[in-house]
C-alpha atoms as a PDB file:
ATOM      1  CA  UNK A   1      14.278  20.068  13.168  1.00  0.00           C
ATOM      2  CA  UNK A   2      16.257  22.435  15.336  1.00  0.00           C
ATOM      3  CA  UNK A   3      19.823  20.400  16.208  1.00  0.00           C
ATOM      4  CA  UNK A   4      20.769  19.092  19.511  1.00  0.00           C
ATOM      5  CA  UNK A   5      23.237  17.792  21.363  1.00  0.00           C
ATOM      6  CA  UNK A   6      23.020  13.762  22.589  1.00  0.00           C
ATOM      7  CA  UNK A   7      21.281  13.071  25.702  1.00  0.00           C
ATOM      8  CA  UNK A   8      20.255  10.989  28.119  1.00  0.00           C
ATOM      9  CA  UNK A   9      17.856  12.663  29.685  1.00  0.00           C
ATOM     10  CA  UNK A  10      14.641  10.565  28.239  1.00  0.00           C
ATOM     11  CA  UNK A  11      15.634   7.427  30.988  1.00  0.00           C
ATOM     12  CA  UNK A  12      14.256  10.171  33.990  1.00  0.00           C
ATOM     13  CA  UNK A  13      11.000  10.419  31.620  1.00  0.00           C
ATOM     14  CA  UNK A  14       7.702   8.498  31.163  1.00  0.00           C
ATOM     15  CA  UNK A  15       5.202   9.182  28.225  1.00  0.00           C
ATOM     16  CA  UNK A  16       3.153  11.661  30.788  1.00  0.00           C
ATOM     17  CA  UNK A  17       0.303  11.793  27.952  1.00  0.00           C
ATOM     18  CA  UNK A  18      -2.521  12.995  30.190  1.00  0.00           C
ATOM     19  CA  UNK A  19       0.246  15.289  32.384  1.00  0.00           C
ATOM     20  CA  UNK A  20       1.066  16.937  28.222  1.00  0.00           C
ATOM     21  CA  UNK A  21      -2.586  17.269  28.007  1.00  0.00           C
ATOM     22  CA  UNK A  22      -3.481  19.359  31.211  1.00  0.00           C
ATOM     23  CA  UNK A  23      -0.759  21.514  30.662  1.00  0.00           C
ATOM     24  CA  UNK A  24      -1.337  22.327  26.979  1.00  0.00           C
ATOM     25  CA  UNK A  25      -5.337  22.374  27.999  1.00  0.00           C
ATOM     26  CA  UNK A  26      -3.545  25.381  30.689  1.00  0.00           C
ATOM     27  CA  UNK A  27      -1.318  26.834  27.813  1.00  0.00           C
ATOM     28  CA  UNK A  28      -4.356  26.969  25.368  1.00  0.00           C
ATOM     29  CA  UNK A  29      -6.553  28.873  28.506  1.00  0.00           C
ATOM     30  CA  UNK A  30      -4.135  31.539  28.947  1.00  0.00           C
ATOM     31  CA  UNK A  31      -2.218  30.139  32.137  1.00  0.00           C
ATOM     32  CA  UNK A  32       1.030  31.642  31.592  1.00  0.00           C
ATOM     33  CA  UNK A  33       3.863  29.457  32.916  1.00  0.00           C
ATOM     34  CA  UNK A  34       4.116  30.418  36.526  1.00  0.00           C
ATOM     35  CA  UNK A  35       0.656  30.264  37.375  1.00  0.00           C
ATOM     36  CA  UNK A  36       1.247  26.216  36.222  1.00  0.00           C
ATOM     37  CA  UNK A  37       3.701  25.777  37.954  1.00  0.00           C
ATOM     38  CA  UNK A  38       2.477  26.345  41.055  1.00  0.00           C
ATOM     39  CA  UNK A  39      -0.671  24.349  40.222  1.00  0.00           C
ATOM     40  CA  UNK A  40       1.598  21.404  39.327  1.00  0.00           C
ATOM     41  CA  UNK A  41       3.920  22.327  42.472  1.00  0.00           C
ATOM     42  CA  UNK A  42       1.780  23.487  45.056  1.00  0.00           C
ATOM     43  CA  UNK A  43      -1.627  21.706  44.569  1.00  0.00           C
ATOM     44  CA  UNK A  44       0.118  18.887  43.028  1.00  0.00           C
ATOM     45  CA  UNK A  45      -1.683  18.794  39.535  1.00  0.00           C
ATOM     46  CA  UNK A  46      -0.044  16.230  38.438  1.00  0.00           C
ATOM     47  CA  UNK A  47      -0.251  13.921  41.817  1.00  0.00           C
ATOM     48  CA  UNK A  48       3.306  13.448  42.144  1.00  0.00           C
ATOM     49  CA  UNK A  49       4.507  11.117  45.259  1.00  0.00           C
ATOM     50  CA  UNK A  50       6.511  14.390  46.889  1.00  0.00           C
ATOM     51  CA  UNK A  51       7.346  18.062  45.749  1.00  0.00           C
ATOM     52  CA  UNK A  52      11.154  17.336  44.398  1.00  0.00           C
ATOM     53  CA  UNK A  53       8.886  14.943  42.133  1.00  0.00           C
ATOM     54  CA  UNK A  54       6.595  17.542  41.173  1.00  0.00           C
ATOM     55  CA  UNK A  55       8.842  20.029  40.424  1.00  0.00           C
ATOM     56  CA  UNK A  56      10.675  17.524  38.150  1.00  0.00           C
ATOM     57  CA  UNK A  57       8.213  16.213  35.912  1.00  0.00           C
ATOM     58  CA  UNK A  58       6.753  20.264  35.827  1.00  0.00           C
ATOM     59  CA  UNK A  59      10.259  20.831  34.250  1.00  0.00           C
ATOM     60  CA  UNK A  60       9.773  18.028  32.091  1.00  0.00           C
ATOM     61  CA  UNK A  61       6.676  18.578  30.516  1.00  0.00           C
ATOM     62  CA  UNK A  62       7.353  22.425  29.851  1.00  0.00           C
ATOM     63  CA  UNK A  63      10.177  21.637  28.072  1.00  0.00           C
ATOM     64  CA  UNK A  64       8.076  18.963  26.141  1.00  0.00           C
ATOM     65  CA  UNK A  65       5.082  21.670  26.212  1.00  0.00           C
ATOM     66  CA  UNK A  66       7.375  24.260  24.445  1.00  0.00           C
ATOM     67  CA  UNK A  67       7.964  22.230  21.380  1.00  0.00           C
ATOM     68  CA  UNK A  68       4.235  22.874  21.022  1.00  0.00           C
ATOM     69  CA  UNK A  69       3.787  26.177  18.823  1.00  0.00           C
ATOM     70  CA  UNK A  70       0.275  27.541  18.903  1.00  0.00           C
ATOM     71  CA  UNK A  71      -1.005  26.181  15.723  1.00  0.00           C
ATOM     72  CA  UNK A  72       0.180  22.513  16.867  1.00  0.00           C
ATOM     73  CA  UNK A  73      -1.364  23.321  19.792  1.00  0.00           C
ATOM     74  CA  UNK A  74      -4.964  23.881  18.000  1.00  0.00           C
ATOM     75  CA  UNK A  75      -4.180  20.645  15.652  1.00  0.00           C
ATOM     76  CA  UNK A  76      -4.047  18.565  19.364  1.00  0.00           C
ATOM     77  CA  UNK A  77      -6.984  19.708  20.668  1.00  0.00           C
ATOM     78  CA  UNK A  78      -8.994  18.912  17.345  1.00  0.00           C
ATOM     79  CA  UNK A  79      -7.537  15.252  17.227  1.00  0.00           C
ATOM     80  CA  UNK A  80      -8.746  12.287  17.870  1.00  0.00           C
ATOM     81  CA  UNK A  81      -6.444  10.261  20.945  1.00  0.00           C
ATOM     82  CA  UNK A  82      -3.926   8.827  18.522  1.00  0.00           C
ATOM     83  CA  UNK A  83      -3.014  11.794  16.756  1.00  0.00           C
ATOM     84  CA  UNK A  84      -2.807  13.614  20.212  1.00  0.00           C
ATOM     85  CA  UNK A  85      -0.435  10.680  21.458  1.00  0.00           C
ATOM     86  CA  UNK A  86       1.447  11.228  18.093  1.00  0.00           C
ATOM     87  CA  UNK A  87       1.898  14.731  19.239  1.00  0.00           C
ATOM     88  CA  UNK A  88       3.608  14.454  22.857  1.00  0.00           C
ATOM     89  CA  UNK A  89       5.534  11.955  20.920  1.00  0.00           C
ATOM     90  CA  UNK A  90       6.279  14.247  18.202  1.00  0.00           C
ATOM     91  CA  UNK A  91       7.250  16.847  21.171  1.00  0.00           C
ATOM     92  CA  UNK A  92       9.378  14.138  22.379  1.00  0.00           C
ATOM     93  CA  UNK A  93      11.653  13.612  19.737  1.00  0.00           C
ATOM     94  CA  UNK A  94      11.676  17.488  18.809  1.00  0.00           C
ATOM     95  CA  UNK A  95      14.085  17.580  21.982  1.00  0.00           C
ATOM     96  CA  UNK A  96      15.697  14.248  21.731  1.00  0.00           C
ATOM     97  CA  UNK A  97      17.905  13.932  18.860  1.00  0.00           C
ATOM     98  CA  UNK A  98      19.329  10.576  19.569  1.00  0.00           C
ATOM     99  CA  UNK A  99      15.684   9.028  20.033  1.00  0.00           C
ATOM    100  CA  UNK A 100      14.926  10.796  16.895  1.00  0.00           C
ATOM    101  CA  UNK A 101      18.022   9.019  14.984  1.00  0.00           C
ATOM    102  CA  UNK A 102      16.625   5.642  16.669  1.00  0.00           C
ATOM    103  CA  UNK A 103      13.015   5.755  15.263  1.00  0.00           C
ATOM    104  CA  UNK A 104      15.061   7.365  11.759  1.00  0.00           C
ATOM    105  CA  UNK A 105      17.917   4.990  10.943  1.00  0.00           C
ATOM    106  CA  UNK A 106      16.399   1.827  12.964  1.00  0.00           C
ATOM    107  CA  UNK A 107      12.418   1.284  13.309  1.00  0.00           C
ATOM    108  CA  UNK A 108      12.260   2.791   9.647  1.00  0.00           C
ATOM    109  CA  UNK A 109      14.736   0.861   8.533  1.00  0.00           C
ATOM    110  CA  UNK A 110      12.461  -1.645   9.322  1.00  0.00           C
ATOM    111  CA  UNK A 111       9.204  -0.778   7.763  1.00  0.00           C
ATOM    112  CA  UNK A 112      11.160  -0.379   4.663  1.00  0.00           C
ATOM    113  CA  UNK A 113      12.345  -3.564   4.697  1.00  0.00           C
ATOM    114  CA  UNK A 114       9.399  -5.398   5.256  1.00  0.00           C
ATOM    115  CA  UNK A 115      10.726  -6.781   8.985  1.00  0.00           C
ATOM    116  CA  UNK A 116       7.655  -7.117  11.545  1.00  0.00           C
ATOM    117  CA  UNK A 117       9.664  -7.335  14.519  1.00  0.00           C
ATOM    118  CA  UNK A 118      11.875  -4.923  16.375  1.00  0.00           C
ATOM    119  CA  UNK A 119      14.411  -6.192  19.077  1.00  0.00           C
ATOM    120  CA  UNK A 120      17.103  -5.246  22.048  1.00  0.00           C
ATOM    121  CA  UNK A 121      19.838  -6.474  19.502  1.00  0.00           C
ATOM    122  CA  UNK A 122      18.383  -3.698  16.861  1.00  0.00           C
ATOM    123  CA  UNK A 123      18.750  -1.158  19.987  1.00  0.00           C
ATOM    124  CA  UNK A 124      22.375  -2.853  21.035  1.00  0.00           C
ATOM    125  CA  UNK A 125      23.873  -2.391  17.151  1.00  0.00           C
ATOM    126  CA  UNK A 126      22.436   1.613  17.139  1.00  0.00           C
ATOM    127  CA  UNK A 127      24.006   2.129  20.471  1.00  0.00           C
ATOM    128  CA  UNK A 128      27.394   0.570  19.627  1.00  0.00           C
ATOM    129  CA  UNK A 129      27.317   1.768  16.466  1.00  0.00           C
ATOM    130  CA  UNK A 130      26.545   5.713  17.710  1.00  0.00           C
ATOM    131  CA  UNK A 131      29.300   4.863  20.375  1.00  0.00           C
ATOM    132  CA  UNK A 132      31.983   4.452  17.528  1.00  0.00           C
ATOM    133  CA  UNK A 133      30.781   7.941  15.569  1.00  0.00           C
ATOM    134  CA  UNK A 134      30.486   9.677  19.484  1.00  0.00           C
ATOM    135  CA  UNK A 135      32.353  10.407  22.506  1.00  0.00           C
ATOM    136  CA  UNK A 136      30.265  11.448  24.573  1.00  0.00           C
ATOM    137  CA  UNK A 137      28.020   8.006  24.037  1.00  0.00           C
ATOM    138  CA  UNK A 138      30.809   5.992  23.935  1.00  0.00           C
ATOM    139  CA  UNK A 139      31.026   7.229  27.949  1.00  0.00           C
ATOM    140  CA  UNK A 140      27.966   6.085  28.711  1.00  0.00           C
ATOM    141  CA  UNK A 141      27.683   2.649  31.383  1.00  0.00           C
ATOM    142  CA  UNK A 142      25.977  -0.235  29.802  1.00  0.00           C
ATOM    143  CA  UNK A 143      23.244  -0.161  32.154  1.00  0.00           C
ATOM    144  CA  UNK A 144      22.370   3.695  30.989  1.00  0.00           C
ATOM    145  CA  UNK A 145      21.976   2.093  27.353  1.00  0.00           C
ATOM    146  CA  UNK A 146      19.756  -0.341  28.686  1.00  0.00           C
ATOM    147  CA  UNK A 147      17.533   2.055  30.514  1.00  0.00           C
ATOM    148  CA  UNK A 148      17.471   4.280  26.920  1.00  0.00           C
ATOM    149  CA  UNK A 149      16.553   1.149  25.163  1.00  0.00           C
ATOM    150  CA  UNK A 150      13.779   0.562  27.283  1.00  0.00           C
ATOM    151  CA  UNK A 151      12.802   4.089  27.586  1.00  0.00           C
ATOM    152  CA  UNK A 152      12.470   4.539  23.731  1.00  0.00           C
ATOM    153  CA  UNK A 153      10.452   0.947  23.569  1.00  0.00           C
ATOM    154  CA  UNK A 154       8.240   2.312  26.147  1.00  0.00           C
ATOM    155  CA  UNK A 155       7.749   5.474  24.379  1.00  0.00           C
ATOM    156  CA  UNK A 156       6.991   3.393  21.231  1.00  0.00           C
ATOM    157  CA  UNK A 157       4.280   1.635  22.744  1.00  0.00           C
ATOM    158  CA  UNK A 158       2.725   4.205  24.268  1.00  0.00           C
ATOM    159  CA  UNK A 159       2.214   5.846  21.166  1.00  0.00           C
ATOM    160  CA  UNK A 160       1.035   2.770  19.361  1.00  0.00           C
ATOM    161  CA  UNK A 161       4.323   2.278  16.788  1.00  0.00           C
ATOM    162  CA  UNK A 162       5.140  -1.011  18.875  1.00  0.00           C
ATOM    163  CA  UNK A 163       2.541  -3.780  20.466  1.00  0.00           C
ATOM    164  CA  UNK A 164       4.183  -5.433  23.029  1.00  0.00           C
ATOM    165  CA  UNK A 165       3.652  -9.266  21.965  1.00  0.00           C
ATOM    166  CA  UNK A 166       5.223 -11.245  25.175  1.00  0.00           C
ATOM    167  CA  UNK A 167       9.294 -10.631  24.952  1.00  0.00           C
ATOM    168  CA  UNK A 168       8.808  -9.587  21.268  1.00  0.00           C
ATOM    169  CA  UNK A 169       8.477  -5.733  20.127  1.00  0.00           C
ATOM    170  CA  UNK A 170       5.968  -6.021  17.052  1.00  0.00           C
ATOM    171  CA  UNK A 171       5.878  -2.703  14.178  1.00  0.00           C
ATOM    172  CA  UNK A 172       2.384  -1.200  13.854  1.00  0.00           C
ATOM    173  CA  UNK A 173       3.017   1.305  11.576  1.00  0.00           C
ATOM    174  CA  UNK A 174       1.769   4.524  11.617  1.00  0.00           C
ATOM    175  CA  UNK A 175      -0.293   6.602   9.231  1.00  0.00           C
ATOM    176  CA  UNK A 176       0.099  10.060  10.294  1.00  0.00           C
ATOM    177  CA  UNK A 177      -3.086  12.044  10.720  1.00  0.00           C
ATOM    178  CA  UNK A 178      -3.766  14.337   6.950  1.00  0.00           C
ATOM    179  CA  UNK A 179      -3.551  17.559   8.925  1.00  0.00           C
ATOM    180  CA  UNK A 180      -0.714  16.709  11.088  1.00  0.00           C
ATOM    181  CA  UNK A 181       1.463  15.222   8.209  1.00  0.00           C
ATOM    182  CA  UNK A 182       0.601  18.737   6.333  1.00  0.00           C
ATOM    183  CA  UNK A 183       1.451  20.498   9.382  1.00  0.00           C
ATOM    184  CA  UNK A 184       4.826  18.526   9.691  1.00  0.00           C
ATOM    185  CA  UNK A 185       6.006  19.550   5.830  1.00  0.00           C
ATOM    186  CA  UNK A 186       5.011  23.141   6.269  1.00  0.00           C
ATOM    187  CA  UNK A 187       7.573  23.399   9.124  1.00  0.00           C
ATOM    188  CA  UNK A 188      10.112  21.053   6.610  1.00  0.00           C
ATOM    189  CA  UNK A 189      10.096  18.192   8.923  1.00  0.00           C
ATOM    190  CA  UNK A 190       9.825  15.505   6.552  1.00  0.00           C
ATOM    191  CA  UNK A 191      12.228  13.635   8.400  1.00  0.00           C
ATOM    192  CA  UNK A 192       9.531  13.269  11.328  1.00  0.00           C
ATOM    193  CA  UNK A 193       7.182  12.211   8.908  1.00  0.00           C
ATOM    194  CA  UNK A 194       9.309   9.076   7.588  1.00  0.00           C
ATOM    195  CA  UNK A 195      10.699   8.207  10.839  1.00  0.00           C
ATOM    196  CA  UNK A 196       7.304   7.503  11.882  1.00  0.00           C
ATOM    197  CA  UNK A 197       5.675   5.902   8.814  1.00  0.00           C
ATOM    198  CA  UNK A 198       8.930   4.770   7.739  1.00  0.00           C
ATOM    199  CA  UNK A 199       8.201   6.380   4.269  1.00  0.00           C
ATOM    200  CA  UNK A 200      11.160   6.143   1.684  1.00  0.00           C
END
């Protein structure tokens, strides 16, 4: 997985599944990227409250969108809805390496050990423990680690590796789709692959 620098950036995002979909359904017809854009922009594809909106989540989901290589592009539109959803999320994490190390060193932790819950205290230990290895997150206001925490919960749920259960976070986890989990070790992502399933 290509290496990136810490970010923030996922608190501005929402799972935008069906806003992943149109555009790669775009992509896949031979839109190039301009003539989306000013689908999403100008006849407000996405149905955005206001333009600044629009052209914000466009941003957003090209970015996402070009973690998408052709092939992985085919593989989504031959999926059933889970493995799609496991896609954007895939996307998602391609970009975000500090959700990535989340759903590695935490909610796999967990599968491996057998725990059925996942908590705010789980997210509260990664975040001050990242905050002792980095600068840049040790900068960061409380209230932007809560909004991450939440983010990557939401994200979870969305794409079915967490069932909301009342205040309680419970682990579903995953089994990855045969042709995406091939997919995933041709390109020597493994690492996707167990932070997922929490494999060993």
């Amino acid at each position: 997985m290509e290496t990136r620098n810490y970010s923030a950036g996922i608190i501005s995002q929402s799972f935008w599944f069906n806003e992943f979909k149109q555009y790669l359904k775009l992509i896949y017809e031979k839109y190039d990227t301009e003539e989306i854009k000013a689908l999403v922009i100008d006849n407000n594809l996405f149905g955005a409250p206001n333009e600044r909106r629009a052209r914000r989540i466009y941003g957003y989901i090209s970015n996402r969108a070009a973690c998408a290589e052709e092939p992985l592009q085919e593989l989504f539109f031959s999926s059933d809805l889970e493995t799609q959803k496991m896609i954007n999320l895939i996307c998602v994490i391609r970009r975000d390496k500090l959700f990535f190390e989340f759903l590695y060193e935490v909610y796999r932790e967990k599968i491996i050990v057998g725990e059925t819950c996942l908590s705010v205290s789980d997210a509260n230990i990664f975040f001050n423990y990242k905050e002792s290895q980095e600068d840049l997150i040790a900068g960061w206001t409380d209230a932007t680690k809560r909004r991450l925490q939440s983010a990557y919960f939401n994200f979870m749920t969305e794409s079915n590796l967490l069932r909301s259960d009342g205040k309680k976070y419970m682990i579903t986890p995953h089994l990855l789709d045969i042709a995406l989990e091939r997919y995933l070790q041709a390109k020597g992502e493994t690492a996707i692959i167990k932070a997922i399933t929490g494999e060993v």
